[in-house]
Protein backbone atom coordinates (compact mmCIF):
# COMPACT_ATOMS: atom_id res chain seq x y z
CA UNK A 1 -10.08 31.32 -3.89
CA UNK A 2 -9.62 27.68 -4.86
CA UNK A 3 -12.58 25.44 -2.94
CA UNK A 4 -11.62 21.72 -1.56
CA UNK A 5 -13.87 20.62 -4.49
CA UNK A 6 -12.69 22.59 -7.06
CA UNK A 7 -8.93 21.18 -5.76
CA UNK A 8 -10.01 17.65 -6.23
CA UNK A 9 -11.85 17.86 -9.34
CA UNK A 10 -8.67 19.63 -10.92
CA UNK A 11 -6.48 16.80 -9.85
CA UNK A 12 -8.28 13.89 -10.74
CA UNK A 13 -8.93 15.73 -14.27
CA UNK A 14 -4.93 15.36 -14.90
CA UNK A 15 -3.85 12.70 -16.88
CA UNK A 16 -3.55 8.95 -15.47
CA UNK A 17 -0.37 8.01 -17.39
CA UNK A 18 2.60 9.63 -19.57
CA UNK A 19 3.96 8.80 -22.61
CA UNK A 20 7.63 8.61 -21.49
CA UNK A 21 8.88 7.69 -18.25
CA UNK A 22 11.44 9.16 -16.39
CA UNK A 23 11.27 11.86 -13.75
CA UNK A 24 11.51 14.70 -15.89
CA UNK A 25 8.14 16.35 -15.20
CA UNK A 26 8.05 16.13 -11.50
CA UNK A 27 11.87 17.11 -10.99
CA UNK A 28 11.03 20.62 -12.84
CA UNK A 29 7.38 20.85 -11.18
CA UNK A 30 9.38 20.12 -7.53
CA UNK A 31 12.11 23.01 -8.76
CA UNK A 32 9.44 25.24 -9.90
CA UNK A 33 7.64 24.40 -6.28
CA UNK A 34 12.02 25.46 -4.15
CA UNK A 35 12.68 21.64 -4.01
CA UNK A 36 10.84 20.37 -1.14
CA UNK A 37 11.76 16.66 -1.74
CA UNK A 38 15.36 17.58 -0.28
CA UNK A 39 13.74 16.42 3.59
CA UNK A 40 14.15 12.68 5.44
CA UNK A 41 12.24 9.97 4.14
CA UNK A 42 11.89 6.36 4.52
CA UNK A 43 10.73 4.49 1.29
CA UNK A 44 8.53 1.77 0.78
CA UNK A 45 8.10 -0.38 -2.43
CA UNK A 46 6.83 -3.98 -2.93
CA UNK A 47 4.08 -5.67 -5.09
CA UNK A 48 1.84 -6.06 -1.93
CA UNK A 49 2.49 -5.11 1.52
CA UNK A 50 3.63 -1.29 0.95
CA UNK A 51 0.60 0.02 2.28
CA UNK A 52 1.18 -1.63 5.39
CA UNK A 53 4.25 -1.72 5.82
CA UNK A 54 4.66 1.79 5.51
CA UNK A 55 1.77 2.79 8.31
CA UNK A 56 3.29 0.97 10.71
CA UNK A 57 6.74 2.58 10.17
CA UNK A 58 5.34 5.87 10.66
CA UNK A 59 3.16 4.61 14.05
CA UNK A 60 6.21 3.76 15.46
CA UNK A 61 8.05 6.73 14.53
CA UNK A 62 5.19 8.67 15.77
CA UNK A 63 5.30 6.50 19.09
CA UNK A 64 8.90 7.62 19.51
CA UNK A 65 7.78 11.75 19.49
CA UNK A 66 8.78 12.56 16.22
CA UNK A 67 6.51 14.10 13.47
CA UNK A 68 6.03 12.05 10.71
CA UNK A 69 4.12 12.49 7.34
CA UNK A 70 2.63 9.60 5.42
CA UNK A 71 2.33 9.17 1.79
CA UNK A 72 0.37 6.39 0.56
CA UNK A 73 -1.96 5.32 -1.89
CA UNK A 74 -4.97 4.43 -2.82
CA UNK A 75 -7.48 6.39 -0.60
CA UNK A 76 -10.03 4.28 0.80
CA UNK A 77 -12.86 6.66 2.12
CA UNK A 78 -11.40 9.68 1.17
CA UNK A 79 -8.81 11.95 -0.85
CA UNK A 80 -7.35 13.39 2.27
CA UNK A 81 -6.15 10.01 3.80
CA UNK A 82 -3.50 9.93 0.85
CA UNK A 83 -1.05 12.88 3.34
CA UNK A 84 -0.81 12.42 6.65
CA UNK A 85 0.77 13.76 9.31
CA UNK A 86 1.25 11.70 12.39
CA UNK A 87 -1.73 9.84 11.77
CA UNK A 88 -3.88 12.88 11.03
CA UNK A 89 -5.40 12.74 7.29
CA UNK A 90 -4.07 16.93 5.58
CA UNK A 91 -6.96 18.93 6.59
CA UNK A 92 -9.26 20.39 3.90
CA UNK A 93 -7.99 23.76 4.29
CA UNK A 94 -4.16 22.52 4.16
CA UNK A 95 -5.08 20.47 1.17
CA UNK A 96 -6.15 23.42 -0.67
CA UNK A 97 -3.19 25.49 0.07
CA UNK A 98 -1.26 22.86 -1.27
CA UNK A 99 -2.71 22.26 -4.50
CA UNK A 100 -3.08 26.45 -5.08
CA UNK A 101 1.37 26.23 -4.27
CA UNK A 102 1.44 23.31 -6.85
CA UNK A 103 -0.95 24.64 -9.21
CA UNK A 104 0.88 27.91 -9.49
CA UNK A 105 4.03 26.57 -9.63
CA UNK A 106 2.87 24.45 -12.69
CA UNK A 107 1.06 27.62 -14.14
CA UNK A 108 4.61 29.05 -14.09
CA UNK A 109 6.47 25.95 -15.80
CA UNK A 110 3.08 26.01 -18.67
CA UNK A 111 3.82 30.48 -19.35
CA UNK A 112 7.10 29.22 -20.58
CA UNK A 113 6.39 26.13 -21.94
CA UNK A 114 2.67 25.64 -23.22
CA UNK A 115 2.49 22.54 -24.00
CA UNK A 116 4.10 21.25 -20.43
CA UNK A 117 2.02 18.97 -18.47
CA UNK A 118 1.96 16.24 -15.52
CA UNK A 119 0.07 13.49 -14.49
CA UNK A 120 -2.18 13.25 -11.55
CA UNK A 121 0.31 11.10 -9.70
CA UNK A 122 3.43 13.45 -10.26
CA UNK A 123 1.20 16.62 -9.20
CA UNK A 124 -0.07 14.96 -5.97
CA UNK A 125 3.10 13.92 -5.03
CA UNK A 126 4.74 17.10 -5.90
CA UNK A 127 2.25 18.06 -3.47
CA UNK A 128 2.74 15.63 -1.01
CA UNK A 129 6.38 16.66 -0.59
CA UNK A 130 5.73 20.45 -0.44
CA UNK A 131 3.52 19.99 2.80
CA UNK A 132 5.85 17.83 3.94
CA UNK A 133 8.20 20.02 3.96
CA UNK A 134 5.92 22.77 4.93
CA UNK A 135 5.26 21.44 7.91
CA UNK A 136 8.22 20.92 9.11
CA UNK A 137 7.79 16.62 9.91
CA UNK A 138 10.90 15.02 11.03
CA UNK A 139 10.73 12.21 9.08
CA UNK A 140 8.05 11.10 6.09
CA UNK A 141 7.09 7.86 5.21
CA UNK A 142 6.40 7.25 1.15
CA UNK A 143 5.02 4.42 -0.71
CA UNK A 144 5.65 4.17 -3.91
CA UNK A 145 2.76 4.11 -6.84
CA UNK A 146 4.29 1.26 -8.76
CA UNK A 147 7.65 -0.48 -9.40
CA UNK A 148 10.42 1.79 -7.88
CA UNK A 149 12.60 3.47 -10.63
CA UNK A 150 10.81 5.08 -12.94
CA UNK A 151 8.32 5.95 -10.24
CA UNK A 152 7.52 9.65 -9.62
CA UNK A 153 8.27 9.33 -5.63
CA UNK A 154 11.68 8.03 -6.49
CA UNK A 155 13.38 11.10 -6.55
CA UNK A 156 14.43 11.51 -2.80
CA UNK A 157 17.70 10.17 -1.03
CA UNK A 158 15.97 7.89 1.73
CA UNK A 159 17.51 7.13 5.04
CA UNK A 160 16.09 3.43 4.85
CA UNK A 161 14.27 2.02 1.36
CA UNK A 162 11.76 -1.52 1.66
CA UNK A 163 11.11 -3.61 -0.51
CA UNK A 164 7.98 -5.73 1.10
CA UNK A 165 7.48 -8.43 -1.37
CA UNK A 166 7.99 -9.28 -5.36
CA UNK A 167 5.51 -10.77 -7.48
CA UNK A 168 3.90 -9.89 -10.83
CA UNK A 169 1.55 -7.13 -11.14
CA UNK A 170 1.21 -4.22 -13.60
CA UNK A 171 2.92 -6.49 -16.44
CA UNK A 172 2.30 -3.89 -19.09
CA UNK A 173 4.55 -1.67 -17.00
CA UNK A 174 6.80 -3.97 -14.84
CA UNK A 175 6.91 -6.97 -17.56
CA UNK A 176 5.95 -10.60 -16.65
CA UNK A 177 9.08 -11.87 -15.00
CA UNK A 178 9.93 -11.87 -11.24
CA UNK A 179 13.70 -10.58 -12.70
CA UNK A 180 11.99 -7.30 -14.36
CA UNK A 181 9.44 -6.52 -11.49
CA UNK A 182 12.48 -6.67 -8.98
CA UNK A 183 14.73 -4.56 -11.16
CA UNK A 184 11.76 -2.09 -11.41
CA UNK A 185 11.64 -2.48 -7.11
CA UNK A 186 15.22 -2.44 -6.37
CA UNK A 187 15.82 1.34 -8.22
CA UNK A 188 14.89 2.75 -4.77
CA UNK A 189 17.95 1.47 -3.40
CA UNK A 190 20.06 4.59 -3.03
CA UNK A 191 23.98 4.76 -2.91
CA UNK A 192 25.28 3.82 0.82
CA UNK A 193 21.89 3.66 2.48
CA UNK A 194 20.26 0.56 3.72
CA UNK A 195 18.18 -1.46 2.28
CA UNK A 196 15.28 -3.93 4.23
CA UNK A 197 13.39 -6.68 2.77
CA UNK A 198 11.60 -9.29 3.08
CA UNK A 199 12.49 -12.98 2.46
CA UNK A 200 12.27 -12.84 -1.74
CA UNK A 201 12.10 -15.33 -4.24
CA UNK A 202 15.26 -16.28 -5.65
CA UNK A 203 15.27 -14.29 -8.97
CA UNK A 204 14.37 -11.43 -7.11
CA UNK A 205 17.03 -11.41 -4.43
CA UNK A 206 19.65 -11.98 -7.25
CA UNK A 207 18.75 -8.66 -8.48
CA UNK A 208 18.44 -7.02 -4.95
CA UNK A 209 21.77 -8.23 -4.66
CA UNK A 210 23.42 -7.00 -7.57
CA UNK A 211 22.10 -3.38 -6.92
CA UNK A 212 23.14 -3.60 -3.26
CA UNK A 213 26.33 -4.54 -4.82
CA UNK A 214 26.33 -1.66 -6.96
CA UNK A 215 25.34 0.75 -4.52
CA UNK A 216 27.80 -0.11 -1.75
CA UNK A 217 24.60 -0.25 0.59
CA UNK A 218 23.56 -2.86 3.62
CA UNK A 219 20.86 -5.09 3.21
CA UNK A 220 19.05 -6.58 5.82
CA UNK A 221 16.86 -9.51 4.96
CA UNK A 222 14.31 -11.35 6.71
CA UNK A 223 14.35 -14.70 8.15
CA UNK A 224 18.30 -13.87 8.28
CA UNK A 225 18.64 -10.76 9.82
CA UNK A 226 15.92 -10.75 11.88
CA UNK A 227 12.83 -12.36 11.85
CA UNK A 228 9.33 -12.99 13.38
CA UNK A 229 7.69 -16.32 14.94
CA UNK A 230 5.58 -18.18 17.40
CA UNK A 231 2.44 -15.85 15.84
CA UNK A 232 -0.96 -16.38 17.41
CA UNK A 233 -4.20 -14.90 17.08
CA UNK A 234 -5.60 -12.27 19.28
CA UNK A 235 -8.76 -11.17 18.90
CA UNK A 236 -9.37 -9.83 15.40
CA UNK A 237 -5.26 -9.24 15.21
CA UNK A 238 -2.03 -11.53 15.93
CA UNK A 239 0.41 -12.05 19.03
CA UNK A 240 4.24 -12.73 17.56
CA UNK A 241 7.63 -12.75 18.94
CA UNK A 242 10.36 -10.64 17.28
CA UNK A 243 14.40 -10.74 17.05
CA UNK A 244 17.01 -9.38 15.45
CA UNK A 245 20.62 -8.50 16.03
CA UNK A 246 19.62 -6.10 19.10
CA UNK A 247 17.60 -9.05 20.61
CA UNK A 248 14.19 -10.49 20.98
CA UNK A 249 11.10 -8.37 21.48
CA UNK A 250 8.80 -10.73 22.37
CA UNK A 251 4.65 -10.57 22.82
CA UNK A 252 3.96 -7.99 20.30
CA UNK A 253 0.58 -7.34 18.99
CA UNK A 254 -1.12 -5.80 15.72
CA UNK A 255 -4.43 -4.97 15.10
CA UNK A 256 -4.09 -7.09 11.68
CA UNK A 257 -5.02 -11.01 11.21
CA UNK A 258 -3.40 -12.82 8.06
CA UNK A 259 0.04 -14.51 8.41
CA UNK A 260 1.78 -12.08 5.73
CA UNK A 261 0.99 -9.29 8.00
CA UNK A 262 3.27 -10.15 11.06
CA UNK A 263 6.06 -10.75 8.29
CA UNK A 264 4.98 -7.05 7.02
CA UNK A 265 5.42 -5.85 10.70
CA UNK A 266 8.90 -7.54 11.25
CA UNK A 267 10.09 -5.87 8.05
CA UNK A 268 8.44 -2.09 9.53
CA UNK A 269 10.42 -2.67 12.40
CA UNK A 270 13.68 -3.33 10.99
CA UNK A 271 13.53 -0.17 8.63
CA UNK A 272 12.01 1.88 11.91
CA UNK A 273 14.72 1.30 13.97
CA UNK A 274 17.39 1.94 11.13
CA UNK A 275 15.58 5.66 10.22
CA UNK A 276 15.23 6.06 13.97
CA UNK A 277 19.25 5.26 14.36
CA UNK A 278 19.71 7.38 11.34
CA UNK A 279 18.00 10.13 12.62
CA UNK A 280 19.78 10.05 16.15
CA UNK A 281 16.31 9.08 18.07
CA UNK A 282 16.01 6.43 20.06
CA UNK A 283 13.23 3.98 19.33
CA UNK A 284 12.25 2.62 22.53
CA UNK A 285 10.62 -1.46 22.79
CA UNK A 286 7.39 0.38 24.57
CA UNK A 287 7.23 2.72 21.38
CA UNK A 288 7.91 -0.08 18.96
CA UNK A 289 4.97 -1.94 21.16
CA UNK A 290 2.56 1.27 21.09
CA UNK A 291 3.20 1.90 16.99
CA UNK A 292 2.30 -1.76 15.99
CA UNK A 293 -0.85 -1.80 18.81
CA UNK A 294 -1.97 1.47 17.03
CA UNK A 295 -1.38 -0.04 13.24
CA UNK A 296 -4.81 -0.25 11.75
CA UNK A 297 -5.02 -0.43 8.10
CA UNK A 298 -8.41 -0.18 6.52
CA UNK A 299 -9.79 -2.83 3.25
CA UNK A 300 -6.99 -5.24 4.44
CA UNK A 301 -8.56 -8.41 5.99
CA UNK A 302 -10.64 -6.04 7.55
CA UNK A 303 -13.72 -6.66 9.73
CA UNK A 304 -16.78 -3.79 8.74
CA UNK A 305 -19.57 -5.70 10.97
CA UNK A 306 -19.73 -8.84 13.87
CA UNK A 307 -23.24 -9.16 13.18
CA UNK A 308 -23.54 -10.22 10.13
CA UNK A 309 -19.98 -10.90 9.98
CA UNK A 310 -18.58 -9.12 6.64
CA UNK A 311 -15.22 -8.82 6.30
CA UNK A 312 -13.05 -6.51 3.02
CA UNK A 313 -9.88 -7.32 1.75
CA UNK A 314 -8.04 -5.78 -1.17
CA UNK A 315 -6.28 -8.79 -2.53
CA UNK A 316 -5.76 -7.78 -6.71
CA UNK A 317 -2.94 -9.62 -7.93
CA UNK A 318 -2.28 -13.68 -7.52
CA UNK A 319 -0.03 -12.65 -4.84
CA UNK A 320 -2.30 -11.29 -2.63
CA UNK A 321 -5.09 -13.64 -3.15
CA UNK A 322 -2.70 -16.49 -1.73
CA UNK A 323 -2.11 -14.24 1.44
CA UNK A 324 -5.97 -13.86 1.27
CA UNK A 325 -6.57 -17.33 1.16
CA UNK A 326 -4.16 -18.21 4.25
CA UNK A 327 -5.28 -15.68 6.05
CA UNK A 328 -9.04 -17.22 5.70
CA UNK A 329 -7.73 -20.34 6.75
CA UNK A 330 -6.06 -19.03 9.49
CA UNK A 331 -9.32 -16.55 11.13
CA UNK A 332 -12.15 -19.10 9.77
CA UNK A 333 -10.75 -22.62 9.87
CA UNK A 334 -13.18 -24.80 8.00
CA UNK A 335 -16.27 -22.87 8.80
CA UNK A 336 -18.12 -22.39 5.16
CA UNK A 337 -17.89 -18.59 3.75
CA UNK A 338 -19.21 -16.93 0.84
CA UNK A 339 -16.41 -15.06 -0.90
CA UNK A 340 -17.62 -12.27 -2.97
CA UNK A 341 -14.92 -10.95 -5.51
CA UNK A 342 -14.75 -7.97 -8.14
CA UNK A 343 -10.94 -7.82 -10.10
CA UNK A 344 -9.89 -5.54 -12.91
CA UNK A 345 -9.75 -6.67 -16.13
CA UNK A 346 -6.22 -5.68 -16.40
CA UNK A 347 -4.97 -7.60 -13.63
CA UNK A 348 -4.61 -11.50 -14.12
CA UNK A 349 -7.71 -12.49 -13.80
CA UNK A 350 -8.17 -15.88 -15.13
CA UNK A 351 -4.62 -16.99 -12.47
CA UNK A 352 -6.78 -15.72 -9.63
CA UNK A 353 -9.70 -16.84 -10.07
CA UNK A 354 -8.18 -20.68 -10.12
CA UNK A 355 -6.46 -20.50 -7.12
CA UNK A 356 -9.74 -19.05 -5.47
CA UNK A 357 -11.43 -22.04 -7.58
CA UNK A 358 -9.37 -24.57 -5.47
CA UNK A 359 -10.77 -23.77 -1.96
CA UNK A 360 -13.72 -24.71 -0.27
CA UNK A 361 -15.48 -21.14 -0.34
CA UNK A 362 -18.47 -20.15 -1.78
CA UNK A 363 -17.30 -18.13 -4.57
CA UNK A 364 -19.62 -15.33 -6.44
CA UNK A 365 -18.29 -12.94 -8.81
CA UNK A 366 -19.12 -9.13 -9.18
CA UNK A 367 -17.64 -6.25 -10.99
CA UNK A 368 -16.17 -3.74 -9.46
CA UNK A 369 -18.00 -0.29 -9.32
CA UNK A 370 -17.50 3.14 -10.86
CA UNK A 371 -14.34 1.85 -12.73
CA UNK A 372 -13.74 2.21 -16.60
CA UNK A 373 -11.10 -1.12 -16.19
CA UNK A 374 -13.21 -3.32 -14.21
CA UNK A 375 -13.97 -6.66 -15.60
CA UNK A 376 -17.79 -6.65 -16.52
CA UNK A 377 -19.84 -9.28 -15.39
CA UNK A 378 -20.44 -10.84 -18.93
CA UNK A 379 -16.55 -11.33 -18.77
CA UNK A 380 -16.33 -13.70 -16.06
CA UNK A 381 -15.92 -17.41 -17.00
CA UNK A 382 -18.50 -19.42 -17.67
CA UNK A 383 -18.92 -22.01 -14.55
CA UNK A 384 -21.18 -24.24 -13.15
CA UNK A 385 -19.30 -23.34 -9.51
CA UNK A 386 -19.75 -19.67 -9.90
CA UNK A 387 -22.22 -17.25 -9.28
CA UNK A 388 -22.16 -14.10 -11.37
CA UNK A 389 -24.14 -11.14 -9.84
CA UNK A 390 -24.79 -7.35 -11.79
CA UNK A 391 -23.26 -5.60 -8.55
CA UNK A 392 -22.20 -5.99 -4.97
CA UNK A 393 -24.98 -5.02 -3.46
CA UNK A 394 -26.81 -7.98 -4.94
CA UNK A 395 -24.48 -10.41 -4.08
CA UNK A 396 -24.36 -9.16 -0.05
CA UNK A 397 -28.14 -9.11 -0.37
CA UNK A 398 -28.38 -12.62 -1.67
CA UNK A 399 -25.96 -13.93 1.08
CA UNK A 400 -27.64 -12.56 3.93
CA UNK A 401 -30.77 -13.62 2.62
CA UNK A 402 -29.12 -17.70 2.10
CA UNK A 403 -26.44 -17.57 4.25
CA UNK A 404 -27.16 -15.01 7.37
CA UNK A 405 -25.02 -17.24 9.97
CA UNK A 406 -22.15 -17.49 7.78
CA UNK A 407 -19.46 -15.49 7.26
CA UNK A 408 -19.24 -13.24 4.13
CA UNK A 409 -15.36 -11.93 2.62
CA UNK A 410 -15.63 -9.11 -0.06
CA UNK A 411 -11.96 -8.98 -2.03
CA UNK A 412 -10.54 -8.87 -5.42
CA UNK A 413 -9.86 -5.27 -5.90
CA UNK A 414 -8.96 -2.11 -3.29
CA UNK A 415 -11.40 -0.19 -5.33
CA UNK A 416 -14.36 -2.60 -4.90
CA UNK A 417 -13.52 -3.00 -0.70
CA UNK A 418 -13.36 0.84 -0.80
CA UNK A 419 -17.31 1.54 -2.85
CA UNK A 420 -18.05 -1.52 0.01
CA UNK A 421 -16.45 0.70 3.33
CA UNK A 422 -18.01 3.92 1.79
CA UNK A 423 -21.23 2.34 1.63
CA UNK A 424 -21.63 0.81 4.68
CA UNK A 425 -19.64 2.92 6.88
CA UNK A 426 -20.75 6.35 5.45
């Protein structure tokens, strides 16, 4: 009998990546498994956001008394967190039962054709869908890995797809215009179903436009079809008002600071109440209310410790350092921090270290841990302004030792925020 070990250390021994794209593999691995992706999804894309976005759909779906899974991605603590079921991580024993269905199933597909194979992505979301649908949820939530069309999760007929933002990331697969990473994005749109997205950049929303076009589907857009506003903070979250064509919902709170995240809320309710219309459930304003309350989301802006105050964020693309930076503005004011960040060496590296250049932090530089595409610390430019340290760990250390009254941000990579929780949660 397969061990929860054994599981994990045969799915993270699959490939990464594929020489062609295309959903070939997984469609005959989700065949081979009866076709569980046939169930009710929503589906979430965007170049940040997702993540987000996506948990607090499935809160407030869950707040309404339906059972709803949860696909997302990275993990942050552990494998488990990736499938969820109404808020529940897949329990060890369910995991394993899963992978054994999968893993047979691709045994089955490899007796008639040796030299067929997947990659770790396709078989955990082949996975994904076939507890899904062995459970039985009403309704499961899916972020997609990256982009939208060629992605493996993009083979299901949502009631509602989200796009939560477009900006460049993952060039070598997306390409290096905001045109090409929305095109990528807006594959998820699906004949006559409705679309929700944020407010995007012009290029972007041309493209969203066309497909919508294309696809004969509504679109629903913020800051036009509904919107959020008079945001405040509360605590280590936000107070907002919302309104849309139903009305105004006003005095809603989330367990999340930054600015970007009450616009990632408005756009979770929108889609919400569209899969909750589609699926003939009422979503109620106190369920709405009790789904955002409940919306934690670990590694984003996240506060590990009051005393010393260290906060992890997993800003890794230009994008999400600008939210980063807004949102320090908006929690710390002027008050001096030390900003301690670790980015990939694929990612664009030299673009986000300039706009972190042009603020007021303290800004030290580390690489990030236990990852064969993490920028090494000889990499890092050479500046007078910048402190290069040989790990994390070093960096904290030297803070708290210089700085123990100030605040202390780790960011720059999910990865790095994730070695930081494990460590000093565990």
């Amino acid at each position: 009998m397969t061990t929860y070990d054994e599981a994990l250390a045969a799915i993270h021994g699959m490939p990464r990546l594929a020489k062609t794209g295309g959903h070939e593999r997984i469609e005959a691995l989700l065949a081979a498994l009866g076709n569980p992706q046939h169930g009710r999804y929503v589906h979430v894309t965007g170049t940040n956001g997702k993540g987000s976005v996506a948990n607090a759909i499935a809160h407030m779906l869950a707040a309404a008394g339906l059972e709803v899974g949860l696909y997302t991605s990275p993990f942050i603590m552990r494998f488990n967190e990736r499938i969820q079921v109404s808020g529940h991580p897949i329990p060890d024993a369910d995991l394993v039962a899963a992978y054994d269905a999968a893993a047979a199933a691709l045994a089955k597909l490899q007796a008639v054709r040796s030299d067929f194979a997947v990659t770790e992505f396709e078989f955990i979301t082949a996975l994904a869908f076939w507890y899904f649908a062995e459970r039985g949820v009403d309704v499961a939530v899916i972020e997609v890995g990256i982009g939208g069309d060629t992605d493996s999760t993009n083979v299901i007929d949502p009631l509602v797809s989200v796009i939560t933002s477009v900006g460049l990331d993952h060039a070598k697969l997306l390409g290096n215009t905001l045109t090409s990473v929305a095109t990528h994005k807006a594959g998820i749109i699906k004949p006559g179903r409705p679309v929700v997205t944020a407010a995007l950049p012009t290029e972007a929303a041309d493209v969203v436009a066309a497909r919508v076009a294309q696809t004969k589907s509504r679109w629903l857009t913020a800051d036009t079809d509904f919107a959020a506003s008079h945001a405040t903070l509360a605590g280590w979250g936000q107070r907002f008002d919302y309104r849309d064509a139903d009305g105004r919902l006003p005095q809603l709170t989330i367990p999340l600071v930054g600015p970007y995240q009450v616009h990632n809320a408005a756009v979770a309710i929108q889609a919400a109440k569209l899969a909750a219309k589609a699926l003939g459930v009422p979503l109620s304003a106190a369920a709405i209310r009790r789904g955002l309350a409940e919306s934690t989301w670990p590694a984003r802006m996240e506060r590990l410790s009051q005393e010393p105050l260290i906060v992890i964020d997993g800003a890794h693309n230009p994008q999400g350092v600008r939210s980063l930076v807004a949102a320090l503005n908006q929690v710390f004011g002027r008050q001096p921090l030390t900003l301690i960040v670790g980015v990939l060496a694929d990612k664009d590296v030299r673009t986000m270290l300039n706009l972190l250049e042009q603020t007021r932090f303290r800004l030290w530089l580390v690489p990030v841990p236990d990852n064969p595409r993490a920028t090494v610390a000889a990499d890092y430019p050479a500046d007078a302004r910048l402190r290069v340290f040989a790990d994390w760990q070093t960096a904290l250390g030297a803070h708290l030792a210089e700085y123990p009254d100030e605040p202390v941000v780790i960011a720059g990579s999910l990865y790095l925020a994730s070695a930081v929780r494990q460590t000093l949660l565990a």
